[in-house]
PDB file of N, CA and C in Angstrom:
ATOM      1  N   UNK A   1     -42.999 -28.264 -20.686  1.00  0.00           N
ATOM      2  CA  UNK A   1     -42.257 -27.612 -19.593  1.00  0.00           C
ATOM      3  C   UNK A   1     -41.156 -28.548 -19.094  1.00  0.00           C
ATOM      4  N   UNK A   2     -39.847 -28.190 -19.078  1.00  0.00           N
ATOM      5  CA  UNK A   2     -39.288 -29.032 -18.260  1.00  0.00           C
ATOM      6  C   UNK A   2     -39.010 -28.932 -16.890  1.00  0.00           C
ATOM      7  N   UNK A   3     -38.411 -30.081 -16.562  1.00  0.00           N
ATOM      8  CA  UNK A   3     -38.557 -30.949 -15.304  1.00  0.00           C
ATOM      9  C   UNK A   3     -37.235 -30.875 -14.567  1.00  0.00           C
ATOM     10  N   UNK A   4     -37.399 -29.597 -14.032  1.00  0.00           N
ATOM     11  CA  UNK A   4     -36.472 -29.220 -13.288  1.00  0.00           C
ATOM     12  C   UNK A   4     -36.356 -29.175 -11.669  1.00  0.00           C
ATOM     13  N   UNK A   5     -35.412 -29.861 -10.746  1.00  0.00           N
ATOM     14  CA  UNK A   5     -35.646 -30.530  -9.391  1.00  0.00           C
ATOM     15  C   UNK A   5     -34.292 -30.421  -9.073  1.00  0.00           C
ATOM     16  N   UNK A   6     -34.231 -30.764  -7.768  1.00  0.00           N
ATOM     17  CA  UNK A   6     -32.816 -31.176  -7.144  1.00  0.00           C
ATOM     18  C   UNK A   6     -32.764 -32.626  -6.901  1.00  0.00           C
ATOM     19  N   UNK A   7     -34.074 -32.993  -6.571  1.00  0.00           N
ATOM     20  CA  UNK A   7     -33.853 -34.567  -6.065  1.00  0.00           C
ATOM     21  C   UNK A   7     -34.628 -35.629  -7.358  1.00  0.00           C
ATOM     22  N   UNK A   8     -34.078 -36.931  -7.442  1.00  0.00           N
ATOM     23  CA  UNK A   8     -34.804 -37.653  -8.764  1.00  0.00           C
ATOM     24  C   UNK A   8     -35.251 -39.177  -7.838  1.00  0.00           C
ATOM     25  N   UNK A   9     -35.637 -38.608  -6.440  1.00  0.00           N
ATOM     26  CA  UNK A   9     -36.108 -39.823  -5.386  1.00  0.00           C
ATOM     27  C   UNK A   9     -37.353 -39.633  -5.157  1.00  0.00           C
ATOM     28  N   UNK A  10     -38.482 -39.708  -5.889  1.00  0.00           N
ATOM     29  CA  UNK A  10     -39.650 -39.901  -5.480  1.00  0.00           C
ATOM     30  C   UNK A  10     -40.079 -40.724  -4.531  1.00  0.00           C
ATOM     31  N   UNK A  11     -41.292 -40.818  -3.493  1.00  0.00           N
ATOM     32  CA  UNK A  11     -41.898 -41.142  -2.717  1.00  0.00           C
ATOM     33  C   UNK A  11     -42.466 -42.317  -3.244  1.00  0.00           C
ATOM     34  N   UNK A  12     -43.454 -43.181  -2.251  1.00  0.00           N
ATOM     35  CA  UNK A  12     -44.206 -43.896  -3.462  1.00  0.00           C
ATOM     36  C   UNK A  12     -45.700 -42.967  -3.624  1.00  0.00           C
ATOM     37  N   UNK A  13     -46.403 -44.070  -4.179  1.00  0.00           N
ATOM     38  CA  UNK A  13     -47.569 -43.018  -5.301  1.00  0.00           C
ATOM     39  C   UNK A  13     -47.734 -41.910  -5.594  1.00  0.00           C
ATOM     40  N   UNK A  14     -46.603 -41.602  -6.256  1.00  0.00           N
ATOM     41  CA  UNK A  14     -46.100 -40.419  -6.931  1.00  0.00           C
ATOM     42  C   UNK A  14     -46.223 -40.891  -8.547  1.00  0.00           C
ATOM     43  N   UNK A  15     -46.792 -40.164  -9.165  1.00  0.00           N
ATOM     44  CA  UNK A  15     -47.304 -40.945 -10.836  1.00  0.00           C
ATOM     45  C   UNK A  15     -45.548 -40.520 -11.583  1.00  0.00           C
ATOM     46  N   UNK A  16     -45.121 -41.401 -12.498  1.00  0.00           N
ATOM     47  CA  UNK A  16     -43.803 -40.778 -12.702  1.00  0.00           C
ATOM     48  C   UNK A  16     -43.944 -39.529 -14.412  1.00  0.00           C
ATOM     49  N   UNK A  17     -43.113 -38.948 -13.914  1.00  0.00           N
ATOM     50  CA  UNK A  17     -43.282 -37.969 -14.883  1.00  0.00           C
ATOM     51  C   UNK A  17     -43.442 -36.780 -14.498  1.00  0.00           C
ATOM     52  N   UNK A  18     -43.914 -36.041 -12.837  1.00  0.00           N
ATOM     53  CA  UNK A  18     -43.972 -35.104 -12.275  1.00  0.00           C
ATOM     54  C   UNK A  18     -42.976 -34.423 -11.493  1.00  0.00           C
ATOM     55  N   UNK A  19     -43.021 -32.870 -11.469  1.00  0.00           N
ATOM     56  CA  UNK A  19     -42.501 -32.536 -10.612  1.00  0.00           C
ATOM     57  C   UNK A  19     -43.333 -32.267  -9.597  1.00  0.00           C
ATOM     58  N   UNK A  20     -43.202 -31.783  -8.449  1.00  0.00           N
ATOM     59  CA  UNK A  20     -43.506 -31.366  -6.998  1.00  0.00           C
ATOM     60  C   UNK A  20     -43.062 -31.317  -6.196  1.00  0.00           C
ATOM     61  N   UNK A  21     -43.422 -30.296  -5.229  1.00  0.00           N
ATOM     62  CA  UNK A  21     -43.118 -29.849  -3.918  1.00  0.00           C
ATOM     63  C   UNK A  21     -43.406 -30.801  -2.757  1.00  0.00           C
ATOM     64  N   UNK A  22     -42.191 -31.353  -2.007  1.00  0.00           N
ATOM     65  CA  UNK A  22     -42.458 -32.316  -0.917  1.00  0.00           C
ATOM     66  C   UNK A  22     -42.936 -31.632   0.334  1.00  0.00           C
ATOM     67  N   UNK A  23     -44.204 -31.644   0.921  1.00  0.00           N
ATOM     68  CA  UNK A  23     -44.243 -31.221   2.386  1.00  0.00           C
ATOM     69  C   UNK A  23     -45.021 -32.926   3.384  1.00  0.00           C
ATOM     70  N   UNK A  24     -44.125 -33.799   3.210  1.00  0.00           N
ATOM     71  CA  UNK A  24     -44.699 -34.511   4.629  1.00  0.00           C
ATOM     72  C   UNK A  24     -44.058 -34.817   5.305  1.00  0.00           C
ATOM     73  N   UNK A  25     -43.607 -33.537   6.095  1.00  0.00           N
ATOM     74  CA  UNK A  25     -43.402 -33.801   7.178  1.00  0.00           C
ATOM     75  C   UNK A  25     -41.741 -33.089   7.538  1.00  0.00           C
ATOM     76  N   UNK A  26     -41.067 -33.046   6.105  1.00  0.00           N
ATOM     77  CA  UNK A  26     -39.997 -32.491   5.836  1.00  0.00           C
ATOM     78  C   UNK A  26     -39.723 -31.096   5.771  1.00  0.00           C
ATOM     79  N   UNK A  27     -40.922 -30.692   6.157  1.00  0.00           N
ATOM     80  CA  UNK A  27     -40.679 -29.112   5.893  1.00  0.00           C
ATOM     81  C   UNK A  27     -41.356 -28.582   4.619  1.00  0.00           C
ATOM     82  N   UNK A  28     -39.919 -27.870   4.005  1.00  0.00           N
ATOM     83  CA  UNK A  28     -40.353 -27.529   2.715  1.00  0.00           C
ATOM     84  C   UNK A  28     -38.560 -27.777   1.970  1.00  0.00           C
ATOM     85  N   UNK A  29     -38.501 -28.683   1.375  1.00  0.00           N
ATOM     86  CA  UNK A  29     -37.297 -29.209   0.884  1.00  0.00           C
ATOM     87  C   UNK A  29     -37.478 -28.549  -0.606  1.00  0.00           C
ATOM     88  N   UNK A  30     -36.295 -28.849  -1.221  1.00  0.00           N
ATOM     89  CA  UNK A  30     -36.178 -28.174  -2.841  1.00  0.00           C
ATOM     90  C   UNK A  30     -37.197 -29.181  -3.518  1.00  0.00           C
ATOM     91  N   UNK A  31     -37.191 -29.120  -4.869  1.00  0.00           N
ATOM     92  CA  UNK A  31     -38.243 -29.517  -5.326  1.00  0.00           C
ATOM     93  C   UNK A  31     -37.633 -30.509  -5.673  1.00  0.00           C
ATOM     94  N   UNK A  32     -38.740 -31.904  -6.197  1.00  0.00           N
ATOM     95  CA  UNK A  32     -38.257 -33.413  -6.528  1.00  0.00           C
ATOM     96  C   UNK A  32     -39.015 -33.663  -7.199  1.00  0.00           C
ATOM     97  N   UNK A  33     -37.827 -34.320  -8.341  1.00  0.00           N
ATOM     98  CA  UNK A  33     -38.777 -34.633  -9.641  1.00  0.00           C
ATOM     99  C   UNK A  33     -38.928 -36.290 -10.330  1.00  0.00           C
ATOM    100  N   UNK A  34     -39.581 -36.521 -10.744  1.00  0.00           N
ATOM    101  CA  UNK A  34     -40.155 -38.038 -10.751  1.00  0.00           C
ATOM    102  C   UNK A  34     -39.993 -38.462 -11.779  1.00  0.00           C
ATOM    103  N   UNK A  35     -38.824 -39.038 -12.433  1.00  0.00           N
ATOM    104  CA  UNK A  35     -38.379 -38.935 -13.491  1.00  0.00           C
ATOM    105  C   UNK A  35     -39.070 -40.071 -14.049  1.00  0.00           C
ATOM    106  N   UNK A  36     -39.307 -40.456 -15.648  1.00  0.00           N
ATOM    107  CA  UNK A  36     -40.315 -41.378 -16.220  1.00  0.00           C
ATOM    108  C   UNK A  36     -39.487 -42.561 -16.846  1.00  0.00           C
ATOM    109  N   UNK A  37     -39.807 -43.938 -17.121  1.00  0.00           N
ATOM    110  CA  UNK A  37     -38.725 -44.539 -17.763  1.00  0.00           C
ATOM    111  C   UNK A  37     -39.184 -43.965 -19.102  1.00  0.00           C
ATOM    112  N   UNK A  38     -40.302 -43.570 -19.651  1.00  0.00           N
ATOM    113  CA  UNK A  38     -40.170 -42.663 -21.616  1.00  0.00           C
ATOM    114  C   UNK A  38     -39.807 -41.355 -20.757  1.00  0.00           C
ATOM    115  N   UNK A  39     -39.138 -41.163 -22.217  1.00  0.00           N
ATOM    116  CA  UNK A  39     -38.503 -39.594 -22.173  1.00  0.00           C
ATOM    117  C   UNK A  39     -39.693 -38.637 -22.056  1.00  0.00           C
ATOM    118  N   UNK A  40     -40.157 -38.460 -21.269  1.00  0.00           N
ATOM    119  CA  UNK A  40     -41.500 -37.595 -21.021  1.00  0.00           C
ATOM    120  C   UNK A  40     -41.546 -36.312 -20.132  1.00  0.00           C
ATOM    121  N   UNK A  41     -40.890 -35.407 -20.407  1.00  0.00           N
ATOM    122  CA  UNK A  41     -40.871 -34.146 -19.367  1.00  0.00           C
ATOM    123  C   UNK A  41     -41.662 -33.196 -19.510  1.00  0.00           C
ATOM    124  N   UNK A  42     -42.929 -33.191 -19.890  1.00  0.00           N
ATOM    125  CA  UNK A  42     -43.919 -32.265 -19.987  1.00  0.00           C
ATOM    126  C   UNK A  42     -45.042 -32.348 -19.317  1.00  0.00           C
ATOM    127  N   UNK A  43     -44.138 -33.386 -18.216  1.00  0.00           N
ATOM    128  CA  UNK A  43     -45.485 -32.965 -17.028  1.00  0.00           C
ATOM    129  C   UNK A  43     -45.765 -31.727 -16.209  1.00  0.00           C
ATOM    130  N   UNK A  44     -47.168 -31.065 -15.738  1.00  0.00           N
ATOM    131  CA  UNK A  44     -47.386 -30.189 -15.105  1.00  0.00           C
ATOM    132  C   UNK A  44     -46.680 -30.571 -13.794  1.00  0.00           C
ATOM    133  N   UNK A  45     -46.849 -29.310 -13.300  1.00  0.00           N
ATOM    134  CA  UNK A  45     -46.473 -29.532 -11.730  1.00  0.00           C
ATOM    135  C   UNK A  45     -47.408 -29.230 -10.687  1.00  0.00           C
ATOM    136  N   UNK A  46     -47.203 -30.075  -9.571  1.00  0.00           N
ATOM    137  CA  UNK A  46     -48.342 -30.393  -8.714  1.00  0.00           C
ATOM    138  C   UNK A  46     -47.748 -30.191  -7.580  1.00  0.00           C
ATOM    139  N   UNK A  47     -48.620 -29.837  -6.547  1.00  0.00           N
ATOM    140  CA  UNK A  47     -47.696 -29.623  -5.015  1.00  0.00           C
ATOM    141  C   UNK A  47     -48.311 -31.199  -4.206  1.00  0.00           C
ATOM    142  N   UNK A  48     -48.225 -31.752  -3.283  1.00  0.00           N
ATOM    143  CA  UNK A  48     -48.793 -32.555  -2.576  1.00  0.00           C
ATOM    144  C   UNK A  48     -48.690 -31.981  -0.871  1.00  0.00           C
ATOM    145  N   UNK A  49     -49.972 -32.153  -0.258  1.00  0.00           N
ATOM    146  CA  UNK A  49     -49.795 -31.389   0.915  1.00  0.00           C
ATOM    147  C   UNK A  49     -50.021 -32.943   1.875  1.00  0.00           C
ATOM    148  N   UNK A  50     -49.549 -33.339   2.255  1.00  0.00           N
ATOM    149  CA  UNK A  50     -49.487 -34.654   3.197  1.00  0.00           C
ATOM    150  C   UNK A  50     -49.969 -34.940   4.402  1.00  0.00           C
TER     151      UNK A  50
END
């Protein structure tokens, strides 16, 4: 699946390679994706509720 986001600024302990939905505290912002240093975009996607 690819790894499609608006933002490529992950949080910390965020595993890299995911996408997800940011809610702490921000609302509900577009989605942000956690880009990997290997070319790896077949991560699932996960929400995190904070």
């Amino acid at each position: 699946m690819e790894c499609t986001c608006s933002f490529y600024c992950p949080p910390q302990g965020v595993a890299r390679g995911y996408c997800y939905s940011d809610y702490n505290g921000w609302g509900r912002p577009p989605r942000y994706c956690c880009v990997p240093s290997y070319m790896d975009f077949d991560a699932p996607d996960i929400d995190f509720y904070w």
